[in-house]
C-alpha atoms as a PDB file:
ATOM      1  CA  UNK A   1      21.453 -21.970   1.466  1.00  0.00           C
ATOM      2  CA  UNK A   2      22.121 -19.549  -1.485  1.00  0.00           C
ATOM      3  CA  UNK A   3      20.252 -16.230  -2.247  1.00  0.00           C
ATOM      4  CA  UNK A   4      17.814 -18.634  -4.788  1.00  0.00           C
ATOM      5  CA  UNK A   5      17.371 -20.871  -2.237  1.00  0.00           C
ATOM      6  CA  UNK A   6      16.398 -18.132   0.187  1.00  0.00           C
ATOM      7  CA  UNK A   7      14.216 -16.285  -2.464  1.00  0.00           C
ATOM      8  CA  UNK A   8      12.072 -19.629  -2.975  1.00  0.00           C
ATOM      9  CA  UNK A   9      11.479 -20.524   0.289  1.00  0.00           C
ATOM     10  CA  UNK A  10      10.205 -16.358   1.388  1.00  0.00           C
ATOM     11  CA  UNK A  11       8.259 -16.882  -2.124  1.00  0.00           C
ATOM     12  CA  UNK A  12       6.695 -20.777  -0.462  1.00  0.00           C
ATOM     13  CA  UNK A  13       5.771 -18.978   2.490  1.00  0.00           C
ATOM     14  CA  UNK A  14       4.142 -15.997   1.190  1.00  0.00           C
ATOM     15  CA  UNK A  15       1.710 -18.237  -1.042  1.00  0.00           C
ATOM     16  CA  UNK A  16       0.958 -20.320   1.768  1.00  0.00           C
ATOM     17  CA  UNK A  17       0.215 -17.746   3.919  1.00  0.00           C
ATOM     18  CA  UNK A  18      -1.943 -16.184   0.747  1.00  0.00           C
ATOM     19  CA  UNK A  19      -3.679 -19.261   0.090  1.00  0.00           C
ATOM     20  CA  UNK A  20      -4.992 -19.786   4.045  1.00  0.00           C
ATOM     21  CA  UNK A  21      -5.803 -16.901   4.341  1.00  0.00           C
ATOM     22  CA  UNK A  22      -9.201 -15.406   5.049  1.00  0.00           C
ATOM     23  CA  UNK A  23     -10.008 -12.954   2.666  1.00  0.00           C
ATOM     24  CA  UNK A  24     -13.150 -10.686   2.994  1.00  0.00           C
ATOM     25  CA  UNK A  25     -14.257  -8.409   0.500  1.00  0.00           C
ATOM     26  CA  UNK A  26     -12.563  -5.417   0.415  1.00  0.00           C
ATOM     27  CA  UNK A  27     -13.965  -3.684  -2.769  1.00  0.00           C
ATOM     28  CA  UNK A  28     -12.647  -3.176  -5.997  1.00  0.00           C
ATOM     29  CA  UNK A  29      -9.175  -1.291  -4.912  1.00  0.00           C
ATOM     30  CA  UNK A  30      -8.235  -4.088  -2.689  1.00  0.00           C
ATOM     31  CA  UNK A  31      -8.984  -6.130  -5.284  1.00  0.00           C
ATOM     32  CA  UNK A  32      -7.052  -4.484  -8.143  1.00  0.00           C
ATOM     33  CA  UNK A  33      -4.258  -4.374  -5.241  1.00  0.00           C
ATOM     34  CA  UNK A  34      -4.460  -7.903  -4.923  1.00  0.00           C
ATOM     35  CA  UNK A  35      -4.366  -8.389  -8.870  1.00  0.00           C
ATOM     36  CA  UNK A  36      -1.120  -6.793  -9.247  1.00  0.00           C
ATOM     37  CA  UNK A  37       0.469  -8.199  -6.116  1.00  0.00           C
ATOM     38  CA  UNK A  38      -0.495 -11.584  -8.299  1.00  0.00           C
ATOM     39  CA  UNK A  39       1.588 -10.870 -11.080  1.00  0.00           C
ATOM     40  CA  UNK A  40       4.363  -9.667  -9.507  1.00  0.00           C
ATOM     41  CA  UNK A  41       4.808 -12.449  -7.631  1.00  0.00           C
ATOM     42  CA  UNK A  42       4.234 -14.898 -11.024  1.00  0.00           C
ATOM     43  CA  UNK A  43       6.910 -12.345 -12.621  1.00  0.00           C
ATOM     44  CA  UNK A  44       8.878 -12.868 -10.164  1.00  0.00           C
ATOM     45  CA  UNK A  45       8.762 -16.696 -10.174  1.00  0.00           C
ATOM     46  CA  UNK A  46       9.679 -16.153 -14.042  1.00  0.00           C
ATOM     47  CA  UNK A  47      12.670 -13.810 -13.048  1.00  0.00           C
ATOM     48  CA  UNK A  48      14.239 -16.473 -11.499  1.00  0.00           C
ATOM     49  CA  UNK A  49      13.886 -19.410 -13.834  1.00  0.00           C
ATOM     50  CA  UNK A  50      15.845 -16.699 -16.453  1.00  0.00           C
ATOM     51  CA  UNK A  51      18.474 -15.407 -13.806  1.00  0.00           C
ATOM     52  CA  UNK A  52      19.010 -19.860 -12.855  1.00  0.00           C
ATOM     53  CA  UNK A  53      19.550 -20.493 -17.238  1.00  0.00           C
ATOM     54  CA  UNK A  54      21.481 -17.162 -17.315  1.00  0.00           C
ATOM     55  CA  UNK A  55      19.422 -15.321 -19.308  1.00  0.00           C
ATOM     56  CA  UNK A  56      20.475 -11.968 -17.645  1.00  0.00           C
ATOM     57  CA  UNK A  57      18.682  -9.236 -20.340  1.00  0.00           C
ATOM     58  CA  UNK A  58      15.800 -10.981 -20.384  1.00  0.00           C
ATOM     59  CA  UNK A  59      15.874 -11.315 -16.376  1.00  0.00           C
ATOM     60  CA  UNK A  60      16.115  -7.772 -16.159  1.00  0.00           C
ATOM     61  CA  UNK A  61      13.747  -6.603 -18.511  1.00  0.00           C
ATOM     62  CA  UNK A  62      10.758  -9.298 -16.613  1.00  0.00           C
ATOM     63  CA  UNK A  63      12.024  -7.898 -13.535  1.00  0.00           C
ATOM     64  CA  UNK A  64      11.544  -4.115 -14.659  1.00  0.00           C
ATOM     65  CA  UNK A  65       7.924  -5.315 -15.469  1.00  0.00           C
ATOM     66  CA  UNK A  66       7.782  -7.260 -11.631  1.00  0.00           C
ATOM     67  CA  UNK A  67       8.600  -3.807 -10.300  1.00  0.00           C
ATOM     68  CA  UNK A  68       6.175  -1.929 -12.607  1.00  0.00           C
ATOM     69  CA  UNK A  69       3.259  -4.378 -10.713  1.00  0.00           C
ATOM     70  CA  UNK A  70       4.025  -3.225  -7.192  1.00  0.00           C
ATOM     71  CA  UNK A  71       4.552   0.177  -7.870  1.00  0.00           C
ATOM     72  CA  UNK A  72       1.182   0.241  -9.504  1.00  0.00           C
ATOM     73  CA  UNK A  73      -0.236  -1.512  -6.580  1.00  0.00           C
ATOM     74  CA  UNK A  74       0.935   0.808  -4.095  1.00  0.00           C
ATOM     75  CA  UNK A  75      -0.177   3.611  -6.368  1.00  0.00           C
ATOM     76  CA  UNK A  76      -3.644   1.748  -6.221  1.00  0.00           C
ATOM     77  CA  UNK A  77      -3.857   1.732  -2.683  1.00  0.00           C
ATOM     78  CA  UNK A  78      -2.311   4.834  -1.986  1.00  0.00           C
ATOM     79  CA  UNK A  79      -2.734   7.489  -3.968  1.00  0.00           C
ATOM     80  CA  UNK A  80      -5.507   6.659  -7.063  1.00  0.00           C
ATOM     81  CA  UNK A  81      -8.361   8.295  -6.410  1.00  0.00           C
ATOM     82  CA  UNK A  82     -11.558   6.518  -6.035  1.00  0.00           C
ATOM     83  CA  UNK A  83     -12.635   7.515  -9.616  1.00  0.00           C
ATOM     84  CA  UNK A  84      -9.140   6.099 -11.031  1.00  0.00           C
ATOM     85  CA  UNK A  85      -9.750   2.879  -9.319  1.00  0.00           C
ATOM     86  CA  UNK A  86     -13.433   2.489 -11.170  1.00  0.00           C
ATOM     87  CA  UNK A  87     -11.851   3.288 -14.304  1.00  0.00           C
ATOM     88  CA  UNK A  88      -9.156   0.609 -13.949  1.00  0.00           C
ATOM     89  CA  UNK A  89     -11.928  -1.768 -12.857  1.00  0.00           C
ATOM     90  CA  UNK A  90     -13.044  -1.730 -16.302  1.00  0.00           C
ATOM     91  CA  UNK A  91      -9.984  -0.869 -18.507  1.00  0.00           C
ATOM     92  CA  UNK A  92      -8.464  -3.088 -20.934  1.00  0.00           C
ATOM     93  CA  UNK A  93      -4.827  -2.035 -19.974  1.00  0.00           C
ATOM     94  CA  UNK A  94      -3.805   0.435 -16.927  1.00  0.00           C
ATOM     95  CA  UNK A  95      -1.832   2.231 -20.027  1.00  0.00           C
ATOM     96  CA  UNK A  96      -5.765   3.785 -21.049  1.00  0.00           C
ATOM     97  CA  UNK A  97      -6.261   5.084 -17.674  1.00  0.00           C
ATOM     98  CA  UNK A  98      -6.208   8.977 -18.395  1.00  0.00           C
ATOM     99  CA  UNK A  99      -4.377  11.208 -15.409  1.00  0.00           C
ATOM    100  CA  UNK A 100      -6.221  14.138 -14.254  1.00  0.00           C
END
């Protein structure tokens, strides 16, 4: 099985394991968490189809943008403070969030 093949399947698993799951609500962090997670994985998805056509620059600049998602999820969970995570509940863009 090549690395592709061995990225899908981890990807197959993870949304199954997403979409059985039980999820209770865990407030709007968890949420926004969630959220990024999301597009991460669709990015990555996306990454793939351009790395299998060999569109390497545009692979890499999707995958800077997949890595921009989880970093800003851990950030969410981790280290935002409570008042960042209200403001990001109702932001258009994380980019207006304002860093105190």
């Amino acid at each position: 099985m090549d690395l592709f093949e061995q990225s899908m399947t981890m990807v197959n698993e993870l949304n199954q394991e997403l979409s059985q799951s039980e999820f209770v609500d865990g407030g709007l962090r968890l949420d926004l968490v969630y959220q990024c997670c999301d597009i991460s994985i669709e990015h990555r998805l996306a990454v793939k189809i351009l790395l299998e056509t060999e569109l390497f620059i545009s692979a890499l600049a999707l995958f800077r943008t997949q890595f921009e998602s989880l970093v800003r999820a851990y950030w969410i969970l981790f280290a935002a403070t409570d008042e960042q995570v209200c403001e990001l509940g109702v932001l258009d863009s994380i980019e207006q969030l304002t860093l105190k």
